[in-house]
PDB file of N, CA and C in Angstrom:
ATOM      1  N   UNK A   1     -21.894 -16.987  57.236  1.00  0.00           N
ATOM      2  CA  UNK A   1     -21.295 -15.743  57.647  1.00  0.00           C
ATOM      3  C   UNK A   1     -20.370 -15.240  56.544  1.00  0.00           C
ATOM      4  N   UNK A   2     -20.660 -13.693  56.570  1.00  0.00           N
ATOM      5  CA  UNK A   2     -19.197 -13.059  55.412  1.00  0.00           C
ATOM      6  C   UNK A   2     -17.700 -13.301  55.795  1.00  0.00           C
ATOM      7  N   UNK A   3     -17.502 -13.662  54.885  1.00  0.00           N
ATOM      8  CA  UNK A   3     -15.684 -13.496  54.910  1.00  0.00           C
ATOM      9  C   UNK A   3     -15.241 -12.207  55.663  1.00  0.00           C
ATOM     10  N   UNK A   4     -14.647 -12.323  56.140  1.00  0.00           N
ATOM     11  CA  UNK A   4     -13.854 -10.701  56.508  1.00  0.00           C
ATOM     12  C   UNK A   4     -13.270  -9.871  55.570  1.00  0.00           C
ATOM     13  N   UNK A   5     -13.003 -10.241  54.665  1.00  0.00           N
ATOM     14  CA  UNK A   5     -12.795  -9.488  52.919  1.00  0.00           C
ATOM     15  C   UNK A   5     -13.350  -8.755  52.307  1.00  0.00           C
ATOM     16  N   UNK A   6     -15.071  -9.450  52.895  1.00  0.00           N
ATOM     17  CA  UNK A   6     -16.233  -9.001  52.297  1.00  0.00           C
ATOM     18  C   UNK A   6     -17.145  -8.270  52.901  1.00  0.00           C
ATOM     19  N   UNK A   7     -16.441  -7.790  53.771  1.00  0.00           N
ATOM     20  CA  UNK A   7     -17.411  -7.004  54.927  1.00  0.00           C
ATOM     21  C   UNK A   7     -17.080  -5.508  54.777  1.00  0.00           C
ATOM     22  N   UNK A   8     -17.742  -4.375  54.956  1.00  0.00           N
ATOM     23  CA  UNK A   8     -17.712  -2.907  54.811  1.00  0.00           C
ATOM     24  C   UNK A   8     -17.672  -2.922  56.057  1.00  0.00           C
ATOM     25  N   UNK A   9     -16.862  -2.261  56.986  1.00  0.00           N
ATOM     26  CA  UNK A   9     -16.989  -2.143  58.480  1.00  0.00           C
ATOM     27  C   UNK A   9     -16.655  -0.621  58.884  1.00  0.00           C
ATOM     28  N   UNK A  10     -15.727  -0.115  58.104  1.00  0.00           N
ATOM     29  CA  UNK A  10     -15.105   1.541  58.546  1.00  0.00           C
ATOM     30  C   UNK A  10     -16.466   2.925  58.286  1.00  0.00           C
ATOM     31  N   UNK A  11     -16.157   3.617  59.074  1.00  0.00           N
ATOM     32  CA  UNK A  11     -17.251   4.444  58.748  1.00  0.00           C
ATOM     33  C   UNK A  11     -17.183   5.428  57.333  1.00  0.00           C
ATOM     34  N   UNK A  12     -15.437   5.684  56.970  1.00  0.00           N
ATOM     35  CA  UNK A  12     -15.699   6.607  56.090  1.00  0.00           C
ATOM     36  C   UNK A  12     -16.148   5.760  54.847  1.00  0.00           C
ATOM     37  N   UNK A  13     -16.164   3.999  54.553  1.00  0.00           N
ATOM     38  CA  UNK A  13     -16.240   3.387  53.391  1.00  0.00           C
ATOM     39  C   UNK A  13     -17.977   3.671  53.423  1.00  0.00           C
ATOM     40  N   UNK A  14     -18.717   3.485  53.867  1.00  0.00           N
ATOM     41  CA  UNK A  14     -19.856   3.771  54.113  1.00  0.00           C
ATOM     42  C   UNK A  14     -20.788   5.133  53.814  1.00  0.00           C
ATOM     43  N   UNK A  15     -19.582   6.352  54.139  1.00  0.00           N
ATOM     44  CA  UNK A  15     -20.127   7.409  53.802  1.00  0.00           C
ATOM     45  C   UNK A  15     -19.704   7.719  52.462  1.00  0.00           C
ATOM     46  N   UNK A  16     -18.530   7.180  51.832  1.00  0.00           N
ATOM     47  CA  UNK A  16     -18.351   6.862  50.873  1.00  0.00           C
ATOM     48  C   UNK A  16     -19.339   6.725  49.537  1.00  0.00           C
ATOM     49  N   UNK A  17     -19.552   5.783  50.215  1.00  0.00           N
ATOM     50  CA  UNK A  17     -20.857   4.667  49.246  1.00  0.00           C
ATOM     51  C   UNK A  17     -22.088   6.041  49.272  1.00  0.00           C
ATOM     52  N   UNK A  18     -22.043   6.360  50.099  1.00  0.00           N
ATOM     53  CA  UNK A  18     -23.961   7.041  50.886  1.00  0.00           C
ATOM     54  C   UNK A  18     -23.680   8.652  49.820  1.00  0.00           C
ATOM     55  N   UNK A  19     -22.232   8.457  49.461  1.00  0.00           N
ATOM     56  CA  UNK A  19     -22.131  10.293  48.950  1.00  0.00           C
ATOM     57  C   UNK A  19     -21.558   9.971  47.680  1.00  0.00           C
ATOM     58  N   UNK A  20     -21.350   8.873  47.357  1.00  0.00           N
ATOM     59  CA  UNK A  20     -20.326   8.909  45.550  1.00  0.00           C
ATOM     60  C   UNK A  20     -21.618   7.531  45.066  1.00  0.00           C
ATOM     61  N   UNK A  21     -21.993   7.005  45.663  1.00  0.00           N
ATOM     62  CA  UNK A  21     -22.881   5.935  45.107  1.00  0.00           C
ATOM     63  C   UNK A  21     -23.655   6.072  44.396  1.00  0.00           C
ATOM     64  N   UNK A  22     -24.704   5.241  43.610  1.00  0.00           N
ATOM     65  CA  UNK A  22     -25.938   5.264  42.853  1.00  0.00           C
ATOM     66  C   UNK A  22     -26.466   4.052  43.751  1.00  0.00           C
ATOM     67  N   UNK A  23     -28.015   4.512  44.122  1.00  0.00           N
ATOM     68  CA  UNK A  23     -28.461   3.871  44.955  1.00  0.00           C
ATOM     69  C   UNK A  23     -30.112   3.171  44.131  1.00  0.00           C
ATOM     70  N   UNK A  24     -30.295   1.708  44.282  1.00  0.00           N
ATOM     71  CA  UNK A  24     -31.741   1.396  43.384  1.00  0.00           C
ATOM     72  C   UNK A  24     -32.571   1.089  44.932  1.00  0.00           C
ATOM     73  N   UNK A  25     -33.678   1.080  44.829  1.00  0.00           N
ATOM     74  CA  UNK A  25     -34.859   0.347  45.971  1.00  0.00           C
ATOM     75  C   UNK A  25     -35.598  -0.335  45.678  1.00  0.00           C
ATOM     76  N   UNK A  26     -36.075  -1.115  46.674  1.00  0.00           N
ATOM     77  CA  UNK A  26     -36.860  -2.496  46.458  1.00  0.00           C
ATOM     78  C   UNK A  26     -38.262  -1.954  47.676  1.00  0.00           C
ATOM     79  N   UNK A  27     -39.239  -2.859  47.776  1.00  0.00           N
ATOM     80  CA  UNK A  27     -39.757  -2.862  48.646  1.00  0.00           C
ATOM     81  C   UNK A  27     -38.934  -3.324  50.121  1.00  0.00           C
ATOM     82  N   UNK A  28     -37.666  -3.803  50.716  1.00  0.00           N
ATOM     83  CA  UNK A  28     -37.311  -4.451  51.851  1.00  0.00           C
ATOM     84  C   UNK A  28     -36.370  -3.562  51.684  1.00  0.00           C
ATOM     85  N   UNK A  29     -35.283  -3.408  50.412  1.00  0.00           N
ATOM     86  CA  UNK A  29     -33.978  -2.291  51.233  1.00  0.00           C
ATOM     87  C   UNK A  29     -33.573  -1.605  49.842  1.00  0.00           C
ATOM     88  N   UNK A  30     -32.665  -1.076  50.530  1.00  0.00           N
ATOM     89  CA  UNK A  30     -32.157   0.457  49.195  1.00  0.00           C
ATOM     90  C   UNK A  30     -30.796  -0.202  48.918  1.00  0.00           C
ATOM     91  N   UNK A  31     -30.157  -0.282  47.907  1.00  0.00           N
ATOM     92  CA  UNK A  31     -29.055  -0.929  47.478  1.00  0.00           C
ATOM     93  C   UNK A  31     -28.307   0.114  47.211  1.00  0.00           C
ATOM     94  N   UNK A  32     -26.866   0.680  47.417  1.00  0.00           N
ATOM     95  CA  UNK A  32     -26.376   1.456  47.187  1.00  0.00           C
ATOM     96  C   UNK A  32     -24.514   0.747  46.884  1.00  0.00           C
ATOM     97  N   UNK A  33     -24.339   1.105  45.800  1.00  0.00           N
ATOM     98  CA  UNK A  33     -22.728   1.084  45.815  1.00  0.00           C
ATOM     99  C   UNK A  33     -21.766   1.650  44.947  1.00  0.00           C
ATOM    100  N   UNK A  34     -20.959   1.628  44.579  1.00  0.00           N
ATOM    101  CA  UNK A  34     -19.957   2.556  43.486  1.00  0.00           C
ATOM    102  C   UNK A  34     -18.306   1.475  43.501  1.00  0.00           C
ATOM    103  N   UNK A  35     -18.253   2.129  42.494  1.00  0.00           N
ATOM    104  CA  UNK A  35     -16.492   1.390  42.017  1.00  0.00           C
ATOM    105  C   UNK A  35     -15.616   1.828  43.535  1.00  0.00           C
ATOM    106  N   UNK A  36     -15.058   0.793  43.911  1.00  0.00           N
ATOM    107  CA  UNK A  36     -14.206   0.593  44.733  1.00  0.00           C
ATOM    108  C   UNK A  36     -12.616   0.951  44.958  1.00  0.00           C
ATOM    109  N   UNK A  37     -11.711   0.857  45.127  1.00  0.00           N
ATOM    110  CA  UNK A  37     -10.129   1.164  44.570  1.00  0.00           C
ATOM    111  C   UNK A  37      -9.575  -0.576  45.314  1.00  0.00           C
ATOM    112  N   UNK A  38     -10.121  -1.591  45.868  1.00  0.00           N
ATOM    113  CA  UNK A  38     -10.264  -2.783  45.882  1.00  0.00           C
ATOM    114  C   UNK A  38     -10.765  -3.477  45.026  1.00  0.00           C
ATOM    115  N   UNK A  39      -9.953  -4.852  45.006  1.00  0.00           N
ATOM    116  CA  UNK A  39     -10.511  -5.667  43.721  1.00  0.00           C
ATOM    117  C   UNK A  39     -12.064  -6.669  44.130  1.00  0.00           C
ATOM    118  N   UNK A  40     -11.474  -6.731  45.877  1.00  0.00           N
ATOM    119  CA  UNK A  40     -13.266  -7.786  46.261  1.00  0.00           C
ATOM    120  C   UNK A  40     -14.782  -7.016  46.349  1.00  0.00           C
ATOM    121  N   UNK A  41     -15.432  -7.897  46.321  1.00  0.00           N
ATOM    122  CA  UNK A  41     -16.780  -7.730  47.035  1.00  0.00           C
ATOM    123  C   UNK A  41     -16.405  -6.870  48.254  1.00  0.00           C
ATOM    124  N   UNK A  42     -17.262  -5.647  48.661  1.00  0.00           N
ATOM    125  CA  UNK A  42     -17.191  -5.697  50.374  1.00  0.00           C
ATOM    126  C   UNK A  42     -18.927  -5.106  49.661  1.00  0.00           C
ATOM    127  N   UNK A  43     -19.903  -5.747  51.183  1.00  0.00           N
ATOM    128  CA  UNK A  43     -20.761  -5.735  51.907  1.00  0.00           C
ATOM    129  C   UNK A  43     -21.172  -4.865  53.275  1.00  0.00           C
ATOM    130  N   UNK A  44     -21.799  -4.031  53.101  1.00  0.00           N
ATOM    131  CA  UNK A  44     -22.117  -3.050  54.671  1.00  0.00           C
ATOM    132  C   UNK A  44     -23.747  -3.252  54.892  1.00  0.00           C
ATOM    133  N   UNK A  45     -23.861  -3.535  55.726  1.00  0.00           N
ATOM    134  CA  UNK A  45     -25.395  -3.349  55.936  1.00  0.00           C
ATOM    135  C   UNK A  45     -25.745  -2.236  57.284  1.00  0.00           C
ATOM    136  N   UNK A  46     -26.889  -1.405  57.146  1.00  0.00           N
ATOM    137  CA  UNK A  46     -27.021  -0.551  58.056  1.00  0.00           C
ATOM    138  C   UNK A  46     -28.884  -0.923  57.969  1.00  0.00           C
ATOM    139  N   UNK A  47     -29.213  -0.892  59.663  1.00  0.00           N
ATOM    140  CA  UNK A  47     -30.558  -1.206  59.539  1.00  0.00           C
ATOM    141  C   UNK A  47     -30.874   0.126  61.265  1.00  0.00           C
ATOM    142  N   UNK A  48     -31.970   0.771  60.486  1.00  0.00           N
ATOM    143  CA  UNK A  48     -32.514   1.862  61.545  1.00  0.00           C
ATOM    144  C   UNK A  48     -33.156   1.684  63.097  1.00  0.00           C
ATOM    145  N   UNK A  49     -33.399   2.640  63.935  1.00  0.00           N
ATOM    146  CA  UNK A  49     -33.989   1.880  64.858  1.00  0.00           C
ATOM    147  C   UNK A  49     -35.363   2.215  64.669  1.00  0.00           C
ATOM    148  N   UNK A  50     -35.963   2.258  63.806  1.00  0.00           N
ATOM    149  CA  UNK A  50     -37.063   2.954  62.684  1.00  0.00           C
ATOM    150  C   UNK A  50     -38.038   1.373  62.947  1.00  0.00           C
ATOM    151  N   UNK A  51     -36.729   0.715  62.659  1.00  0.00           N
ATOM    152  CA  UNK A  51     -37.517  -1.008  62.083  1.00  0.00           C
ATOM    153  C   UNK A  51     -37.723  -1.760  63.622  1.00  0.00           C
ATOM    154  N   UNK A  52     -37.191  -1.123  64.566  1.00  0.00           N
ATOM    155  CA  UNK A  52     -37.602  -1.432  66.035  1.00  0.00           C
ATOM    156  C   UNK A  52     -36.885  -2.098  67.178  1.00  0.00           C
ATOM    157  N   UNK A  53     -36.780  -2.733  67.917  1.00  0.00           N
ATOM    158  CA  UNK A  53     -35.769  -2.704  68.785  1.00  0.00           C
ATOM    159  C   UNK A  53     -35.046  -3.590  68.388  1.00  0.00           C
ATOM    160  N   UNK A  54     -33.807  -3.870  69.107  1.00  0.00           N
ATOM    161  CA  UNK A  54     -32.228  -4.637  68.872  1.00  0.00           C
ATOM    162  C   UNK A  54     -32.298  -5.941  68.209  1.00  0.00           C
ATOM    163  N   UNK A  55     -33.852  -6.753  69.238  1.00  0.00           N
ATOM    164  CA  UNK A  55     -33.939  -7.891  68.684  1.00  0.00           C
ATOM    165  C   UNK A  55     -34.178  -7.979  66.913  1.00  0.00           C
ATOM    166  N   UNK A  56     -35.164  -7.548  66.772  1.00  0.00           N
ATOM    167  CA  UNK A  56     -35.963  -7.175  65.409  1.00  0.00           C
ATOM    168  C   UNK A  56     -34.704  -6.396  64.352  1.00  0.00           C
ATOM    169  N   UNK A  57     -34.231  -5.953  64.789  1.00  0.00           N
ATOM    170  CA  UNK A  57     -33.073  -4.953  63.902  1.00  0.00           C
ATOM    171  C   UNK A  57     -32.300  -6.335  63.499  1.00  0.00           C
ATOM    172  N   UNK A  58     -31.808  -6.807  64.507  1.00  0.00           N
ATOM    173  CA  UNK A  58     -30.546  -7.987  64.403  1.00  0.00           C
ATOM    174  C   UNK A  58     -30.758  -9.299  63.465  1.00  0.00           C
ATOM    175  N   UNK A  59     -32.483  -9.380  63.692  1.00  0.00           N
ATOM    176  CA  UNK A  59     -32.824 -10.640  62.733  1.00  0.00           C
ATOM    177  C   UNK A  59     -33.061 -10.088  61.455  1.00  0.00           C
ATOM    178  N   UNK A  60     -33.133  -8.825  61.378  1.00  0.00           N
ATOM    179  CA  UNK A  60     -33.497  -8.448  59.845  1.00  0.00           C
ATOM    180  C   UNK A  60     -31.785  -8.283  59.058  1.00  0.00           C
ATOM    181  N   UNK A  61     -30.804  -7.802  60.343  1.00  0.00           N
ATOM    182  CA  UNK A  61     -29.624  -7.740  59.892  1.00  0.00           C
ATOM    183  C   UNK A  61     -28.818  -9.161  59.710  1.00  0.00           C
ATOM    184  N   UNK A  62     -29.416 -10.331  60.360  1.00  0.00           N
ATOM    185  CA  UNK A  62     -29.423 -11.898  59.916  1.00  0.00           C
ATOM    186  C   UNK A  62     -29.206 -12.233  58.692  1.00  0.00           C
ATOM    187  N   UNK A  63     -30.829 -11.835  58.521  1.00  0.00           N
ATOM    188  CA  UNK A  63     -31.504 -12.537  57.180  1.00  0.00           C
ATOM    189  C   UNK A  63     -30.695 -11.355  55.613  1.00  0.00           C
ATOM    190  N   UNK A  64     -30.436 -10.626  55.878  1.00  0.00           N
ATOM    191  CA  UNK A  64     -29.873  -9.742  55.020  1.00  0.00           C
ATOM    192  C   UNK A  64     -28.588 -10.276  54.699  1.00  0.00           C
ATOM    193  N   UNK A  65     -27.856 -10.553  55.937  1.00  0.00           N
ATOM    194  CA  UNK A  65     -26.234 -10.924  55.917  1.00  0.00           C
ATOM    195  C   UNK A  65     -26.367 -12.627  55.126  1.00  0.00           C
ATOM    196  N   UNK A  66     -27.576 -13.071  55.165  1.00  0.00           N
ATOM    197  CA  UNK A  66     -27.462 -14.542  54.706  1.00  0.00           C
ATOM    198  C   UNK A  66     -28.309 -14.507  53.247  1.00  0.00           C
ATOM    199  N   UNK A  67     -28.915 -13.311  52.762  1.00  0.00           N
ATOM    200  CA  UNK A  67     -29.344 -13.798  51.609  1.00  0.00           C
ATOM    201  C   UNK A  67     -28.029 -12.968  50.812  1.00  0.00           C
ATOM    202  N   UNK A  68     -27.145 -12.185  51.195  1.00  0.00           N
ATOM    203  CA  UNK A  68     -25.738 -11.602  50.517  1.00  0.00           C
ATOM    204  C   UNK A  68     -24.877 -12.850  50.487  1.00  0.00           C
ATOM    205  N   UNK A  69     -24.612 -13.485  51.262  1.00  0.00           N
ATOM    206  CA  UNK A  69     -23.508 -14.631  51.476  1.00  0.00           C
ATOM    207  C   UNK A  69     -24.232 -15.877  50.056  1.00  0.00           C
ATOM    208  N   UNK A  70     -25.682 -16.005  50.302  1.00  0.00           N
ATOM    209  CA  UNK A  70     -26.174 -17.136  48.988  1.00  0.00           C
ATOM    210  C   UNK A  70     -26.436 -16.588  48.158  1.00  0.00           C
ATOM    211  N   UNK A  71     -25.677 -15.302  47.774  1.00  0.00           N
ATOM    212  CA  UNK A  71     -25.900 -14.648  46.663  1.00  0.00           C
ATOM    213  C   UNK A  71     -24.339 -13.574  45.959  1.00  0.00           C
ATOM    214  N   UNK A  72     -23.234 -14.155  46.861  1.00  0.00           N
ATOM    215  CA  UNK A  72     -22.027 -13.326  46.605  1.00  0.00           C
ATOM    216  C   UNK A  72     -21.694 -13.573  44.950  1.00  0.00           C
ATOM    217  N   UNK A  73     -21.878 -14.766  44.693  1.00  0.00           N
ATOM    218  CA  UNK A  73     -21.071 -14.471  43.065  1.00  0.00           C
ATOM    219  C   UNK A  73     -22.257 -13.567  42.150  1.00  0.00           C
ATOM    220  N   UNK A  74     -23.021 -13.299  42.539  1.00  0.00           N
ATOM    221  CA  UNK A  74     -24.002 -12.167  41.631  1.00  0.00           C
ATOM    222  C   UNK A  74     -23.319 -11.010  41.760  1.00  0.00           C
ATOM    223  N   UNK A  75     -22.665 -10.435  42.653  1.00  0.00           N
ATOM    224  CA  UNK A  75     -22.108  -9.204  43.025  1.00  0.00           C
ATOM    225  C   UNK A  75     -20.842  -9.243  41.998  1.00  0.00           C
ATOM    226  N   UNK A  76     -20.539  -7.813  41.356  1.00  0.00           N
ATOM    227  CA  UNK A  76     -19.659  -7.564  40.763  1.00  0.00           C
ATOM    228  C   UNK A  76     -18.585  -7.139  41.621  1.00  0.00           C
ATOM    229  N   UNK A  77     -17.077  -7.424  41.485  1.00  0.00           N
ATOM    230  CA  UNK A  77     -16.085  -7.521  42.375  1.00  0.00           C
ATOM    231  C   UNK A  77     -15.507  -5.951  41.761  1.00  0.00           C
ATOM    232  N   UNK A  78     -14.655  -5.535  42.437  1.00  0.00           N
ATOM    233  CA  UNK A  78     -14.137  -4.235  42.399  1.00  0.00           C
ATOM    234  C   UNK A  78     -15.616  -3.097  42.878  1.00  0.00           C
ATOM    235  N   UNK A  79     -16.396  -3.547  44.045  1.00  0.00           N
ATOM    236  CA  UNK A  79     -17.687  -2.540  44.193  1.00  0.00           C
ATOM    237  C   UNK A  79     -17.730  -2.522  45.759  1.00  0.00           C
ATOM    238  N   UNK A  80     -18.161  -1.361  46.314  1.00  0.00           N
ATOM    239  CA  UNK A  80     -18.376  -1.424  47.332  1.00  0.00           C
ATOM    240  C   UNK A  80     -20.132  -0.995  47.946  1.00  0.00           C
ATOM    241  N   UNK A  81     -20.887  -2.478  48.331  1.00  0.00           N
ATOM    242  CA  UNK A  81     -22.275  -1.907  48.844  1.00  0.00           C
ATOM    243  C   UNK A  81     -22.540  -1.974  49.977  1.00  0.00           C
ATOM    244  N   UNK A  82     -23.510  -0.974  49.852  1.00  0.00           N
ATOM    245  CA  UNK A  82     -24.700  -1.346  51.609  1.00  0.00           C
ATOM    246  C   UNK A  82     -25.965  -1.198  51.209  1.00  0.00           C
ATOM    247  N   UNK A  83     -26.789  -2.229  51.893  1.00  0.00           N
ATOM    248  CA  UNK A  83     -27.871  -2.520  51.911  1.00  0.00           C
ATOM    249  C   UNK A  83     -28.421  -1.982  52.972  1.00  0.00           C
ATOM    250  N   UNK A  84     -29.613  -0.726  53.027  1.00  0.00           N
ATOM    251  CA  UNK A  84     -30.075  -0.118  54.113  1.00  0.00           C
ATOM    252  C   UNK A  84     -31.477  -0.920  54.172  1.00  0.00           C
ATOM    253  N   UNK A  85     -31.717  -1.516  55.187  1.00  0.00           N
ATOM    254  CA  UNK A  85     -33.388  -1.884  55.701  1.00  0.00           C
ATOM    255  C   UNK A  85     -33.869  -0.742  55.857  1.00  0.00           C
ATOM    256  N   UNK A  86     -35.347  -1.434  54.991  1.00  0.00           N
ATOM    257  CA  UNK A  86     -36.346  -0.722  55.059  1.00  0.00           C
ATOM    258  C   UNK A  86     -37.979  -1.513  56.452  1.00  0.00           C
ATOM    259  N   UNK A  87     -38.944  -0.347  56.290  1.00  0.00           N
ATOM    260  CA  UNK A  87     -39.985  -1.582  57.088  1.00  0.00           C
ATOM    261  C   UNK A  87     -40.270  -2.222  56.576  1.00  0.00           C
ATOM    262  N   UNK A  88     -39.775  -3.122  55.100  1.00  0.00           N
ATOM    263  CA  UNK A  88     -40.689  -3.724  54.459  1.00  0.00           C
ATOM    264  C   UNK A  88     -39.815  -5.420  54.806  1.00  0.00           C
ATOM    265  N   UNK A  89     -39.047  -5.078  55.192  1.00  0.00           N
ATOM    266  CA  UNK A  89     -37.878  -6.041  55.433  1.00  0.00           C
ATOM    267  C   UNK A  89     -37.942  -6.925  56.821  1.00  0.00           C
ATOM    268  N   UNK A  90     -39.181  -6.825  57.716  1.00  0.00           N
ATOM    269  CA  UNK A  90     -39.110  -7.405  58.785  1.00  0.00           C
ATOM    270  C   UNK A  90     -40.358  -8.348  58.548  1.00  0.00           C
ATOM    271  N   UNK A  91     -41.222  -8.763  57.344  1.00  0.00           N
ATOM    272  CA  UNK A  91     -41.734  -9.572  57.084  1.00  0.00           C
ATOM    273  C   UNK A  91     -41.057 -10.500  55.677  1.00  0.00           C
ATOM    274  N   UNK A  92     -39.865 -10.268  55.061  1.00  0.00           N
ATOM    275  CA  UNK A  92     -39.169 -11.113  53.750  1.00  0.00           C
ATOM    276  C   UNK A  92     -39.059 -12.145  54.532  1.00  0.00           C
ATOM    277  N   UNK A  93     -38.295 -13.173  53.762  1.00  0.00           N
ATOM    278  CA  UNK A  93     -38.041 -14.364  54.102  1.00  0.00           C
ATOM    279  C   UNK A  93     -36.844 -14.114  53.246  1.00  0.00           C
ATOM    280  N   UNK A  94     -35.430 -15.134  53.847  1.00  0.00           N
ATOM    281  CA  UNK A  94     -34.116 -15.092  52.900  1.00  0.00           C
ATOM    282  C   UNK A  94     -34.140 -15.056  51.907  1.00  0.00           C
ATOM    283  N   UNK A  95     -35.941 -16.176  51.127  1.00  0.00           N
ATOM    284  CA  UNK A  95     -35.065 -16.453  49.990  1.00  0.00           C
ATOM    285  C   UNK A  95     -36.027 -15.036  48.937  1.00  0.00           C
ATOM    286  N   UNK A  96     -36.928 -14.823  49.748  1.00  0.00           N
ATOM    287  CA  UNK A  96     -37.444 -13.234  48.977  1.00  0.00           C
ATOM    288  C   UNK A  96     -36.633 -12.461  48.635  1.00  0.00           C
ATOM    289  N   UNK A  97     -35.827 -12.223  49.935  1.00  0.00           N
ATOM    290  CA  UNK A  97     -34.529 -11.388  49.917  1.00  0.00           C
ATOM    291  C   UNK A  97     -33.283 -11.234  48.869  1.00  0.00           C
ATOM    292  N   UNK A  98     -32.990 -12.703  48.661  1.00  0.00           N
ATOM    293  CA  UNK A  98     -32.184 -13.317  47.587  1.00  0.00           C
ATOM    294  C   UNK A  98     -32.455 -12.668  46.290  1.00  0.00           C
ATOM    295  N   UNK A  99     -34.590 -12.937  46.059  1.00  0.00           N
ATOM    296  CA  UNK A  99     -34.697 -12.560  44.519  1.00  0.00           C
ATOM    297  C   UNK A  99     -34.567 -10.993  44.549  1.00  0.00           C
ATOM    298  N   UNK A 100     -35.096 -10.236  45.407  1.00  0.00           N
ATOM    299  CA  UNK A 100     -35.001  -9.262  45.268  1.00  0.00           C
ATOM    300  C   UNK A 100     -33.134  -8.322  45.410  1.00  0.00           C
ATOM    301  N   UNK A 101     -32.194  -9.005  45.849  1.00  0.00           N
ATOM    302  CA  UNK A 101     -31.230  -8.786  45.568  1.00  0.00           C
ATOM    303  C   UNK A 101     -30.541  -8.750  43.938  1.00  0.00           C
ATOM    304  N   UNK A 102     -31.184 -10.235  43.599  1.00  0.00           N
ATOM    305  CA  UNK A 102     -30.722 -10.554  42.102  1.00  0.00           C
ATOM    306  C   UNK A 102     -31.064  -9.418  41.474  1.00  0.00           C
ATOM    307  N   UNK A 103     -32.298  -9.782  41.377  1.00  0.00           N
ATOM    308  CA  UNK A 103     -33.449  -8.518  40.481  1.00  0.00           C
ATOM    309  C   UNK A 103     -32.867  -7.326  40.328  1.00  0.00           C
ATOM    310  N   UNK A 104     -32.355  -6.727  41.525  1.00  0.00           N
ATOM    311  CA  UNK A 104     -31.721  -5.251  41.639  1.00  0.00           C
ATOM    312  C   UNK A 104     -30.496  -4.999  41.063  1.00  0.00           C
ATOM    313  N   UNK A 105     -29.646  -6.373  41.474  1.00  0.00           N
ATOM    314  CA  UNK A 105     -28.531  -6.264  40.798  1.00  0.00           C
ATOM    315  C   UNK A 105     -28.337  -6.257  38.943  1.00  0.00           C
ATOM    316  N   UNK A 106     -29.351  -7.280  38.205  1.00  0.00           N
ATOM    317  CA  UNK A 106     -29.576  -6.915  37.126  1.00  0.00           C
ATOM    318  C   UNK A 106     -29.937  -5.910  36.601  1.00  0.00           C
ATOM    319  N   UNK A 107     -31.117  -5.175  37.197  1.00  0.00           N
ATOM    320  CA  UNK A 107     -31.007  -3.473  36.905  1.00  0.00           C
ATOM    321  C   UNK A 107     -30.610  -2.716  37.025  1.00  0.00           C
ATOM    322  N   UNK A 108     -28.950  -3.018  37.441  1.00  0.00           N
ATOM    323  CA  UNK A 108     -27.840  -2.052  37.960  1.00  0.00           C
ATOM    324  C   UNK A 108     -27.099  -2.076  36.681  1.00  0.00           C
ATOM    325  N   UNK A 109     -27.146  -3.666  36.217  1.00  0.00           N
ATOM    326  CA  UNK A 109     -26.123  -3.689  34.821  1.00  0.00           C
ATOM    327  C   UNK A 109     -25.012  -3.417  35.515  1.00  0.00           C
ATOM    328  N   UNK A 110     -24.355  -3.637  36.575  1.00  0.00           N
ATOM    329  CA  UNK A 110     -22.720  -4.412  36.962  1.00  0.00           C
ATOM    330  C   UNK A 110     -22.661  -5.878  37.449  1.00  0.00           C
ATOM    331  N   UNK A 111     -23.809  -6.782  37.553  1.00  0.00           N
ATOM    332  CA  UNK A 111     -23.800  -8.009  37.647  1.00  0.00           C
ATOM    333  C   UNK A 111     -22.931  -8.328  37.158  1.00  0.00           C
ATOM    334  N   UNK A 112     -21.815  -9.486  37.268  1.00  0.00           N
ATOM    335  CA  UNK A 112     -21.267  -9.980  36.208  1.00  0.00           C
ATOM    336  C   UNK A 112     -21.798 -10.931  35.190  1.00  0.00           C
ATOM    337  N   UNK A 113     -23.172 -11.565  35.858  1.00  0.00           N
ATOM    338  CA  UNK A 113     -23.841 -12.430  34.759  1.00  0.00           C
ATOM    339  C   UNK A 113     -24.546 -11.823  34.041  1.00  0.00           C
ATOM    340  N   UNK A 114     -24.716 -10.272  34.025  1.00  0.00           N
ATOM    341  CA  UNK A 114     -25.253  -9.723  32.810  1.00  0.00           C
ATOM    342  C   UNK A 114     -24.610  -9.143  32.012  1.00  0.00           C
ATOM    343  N   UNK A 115     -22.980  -8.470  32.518  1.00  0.00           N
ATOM    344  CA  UNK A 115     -22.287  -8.146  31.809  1.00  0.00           C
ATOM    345  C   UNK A 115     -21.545  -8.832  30.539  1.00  0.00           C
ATOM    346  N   UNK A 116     -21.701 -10.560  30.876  1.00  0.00           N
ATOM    347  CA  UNK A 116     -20.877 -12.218  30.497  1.00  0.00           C
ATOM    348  C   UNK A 116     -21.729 -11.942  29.300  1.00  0.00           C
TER     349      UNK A 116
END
């Protein structure tokens, strides 16, 4: 589970992100985030009812919240993201999820292991 530090929870941080952000996509979700005025990680995830009912939404919002947590030190600190599910995201597996997090984050160029 996320830290409470690391969690995006307010609505305007969100619309935030959705209106000042640069956003990349994957086949499973759209990565979106921008410089922060905080020094941590925060994390938002938003998943549609597109991808289908509560159950199905919740395990995709699971597996999302757990491939971010085995993947927090990839994230550059002072940023604020959300990860929107897509339909492609209710057949990944965590650790798909994981590469395709990395992957994205390197083609963002704010990783910190690409910046090092």
């Amino acid at each position: 589970m996320l830290k409470q530090a690391n969690r995006l929870r307010r609505r305007q941080d969100f619309r935030r992100v959705y209106q000042r952000g640069k956003a990349l996509k994957c086949r499973a979700f759209v990565l979106c985030f921008r410089p922060a005025a905080r020094g941590a990680v925060r994390v938002g995830f938003s998943v549609s009812k597109k991808l289908g009912k509560a159950v199905e939404r919740n395990r995709v919002r699971r597996k999302l919240r757990e491939a971010v947590r085995l993947e927090l030190a990839a994230f550059a600190s002072g940023y604020d993201y959300v990860l929107i599910a897509r339909l492609g995201a209710k057949e990944e597996t965590v650790e798909s999820l994981r590469r395709q997090i990395k992957k994205l984050l390197k083609t963002s160029g704010i990783s910190p292991r690409t910046r090092a």
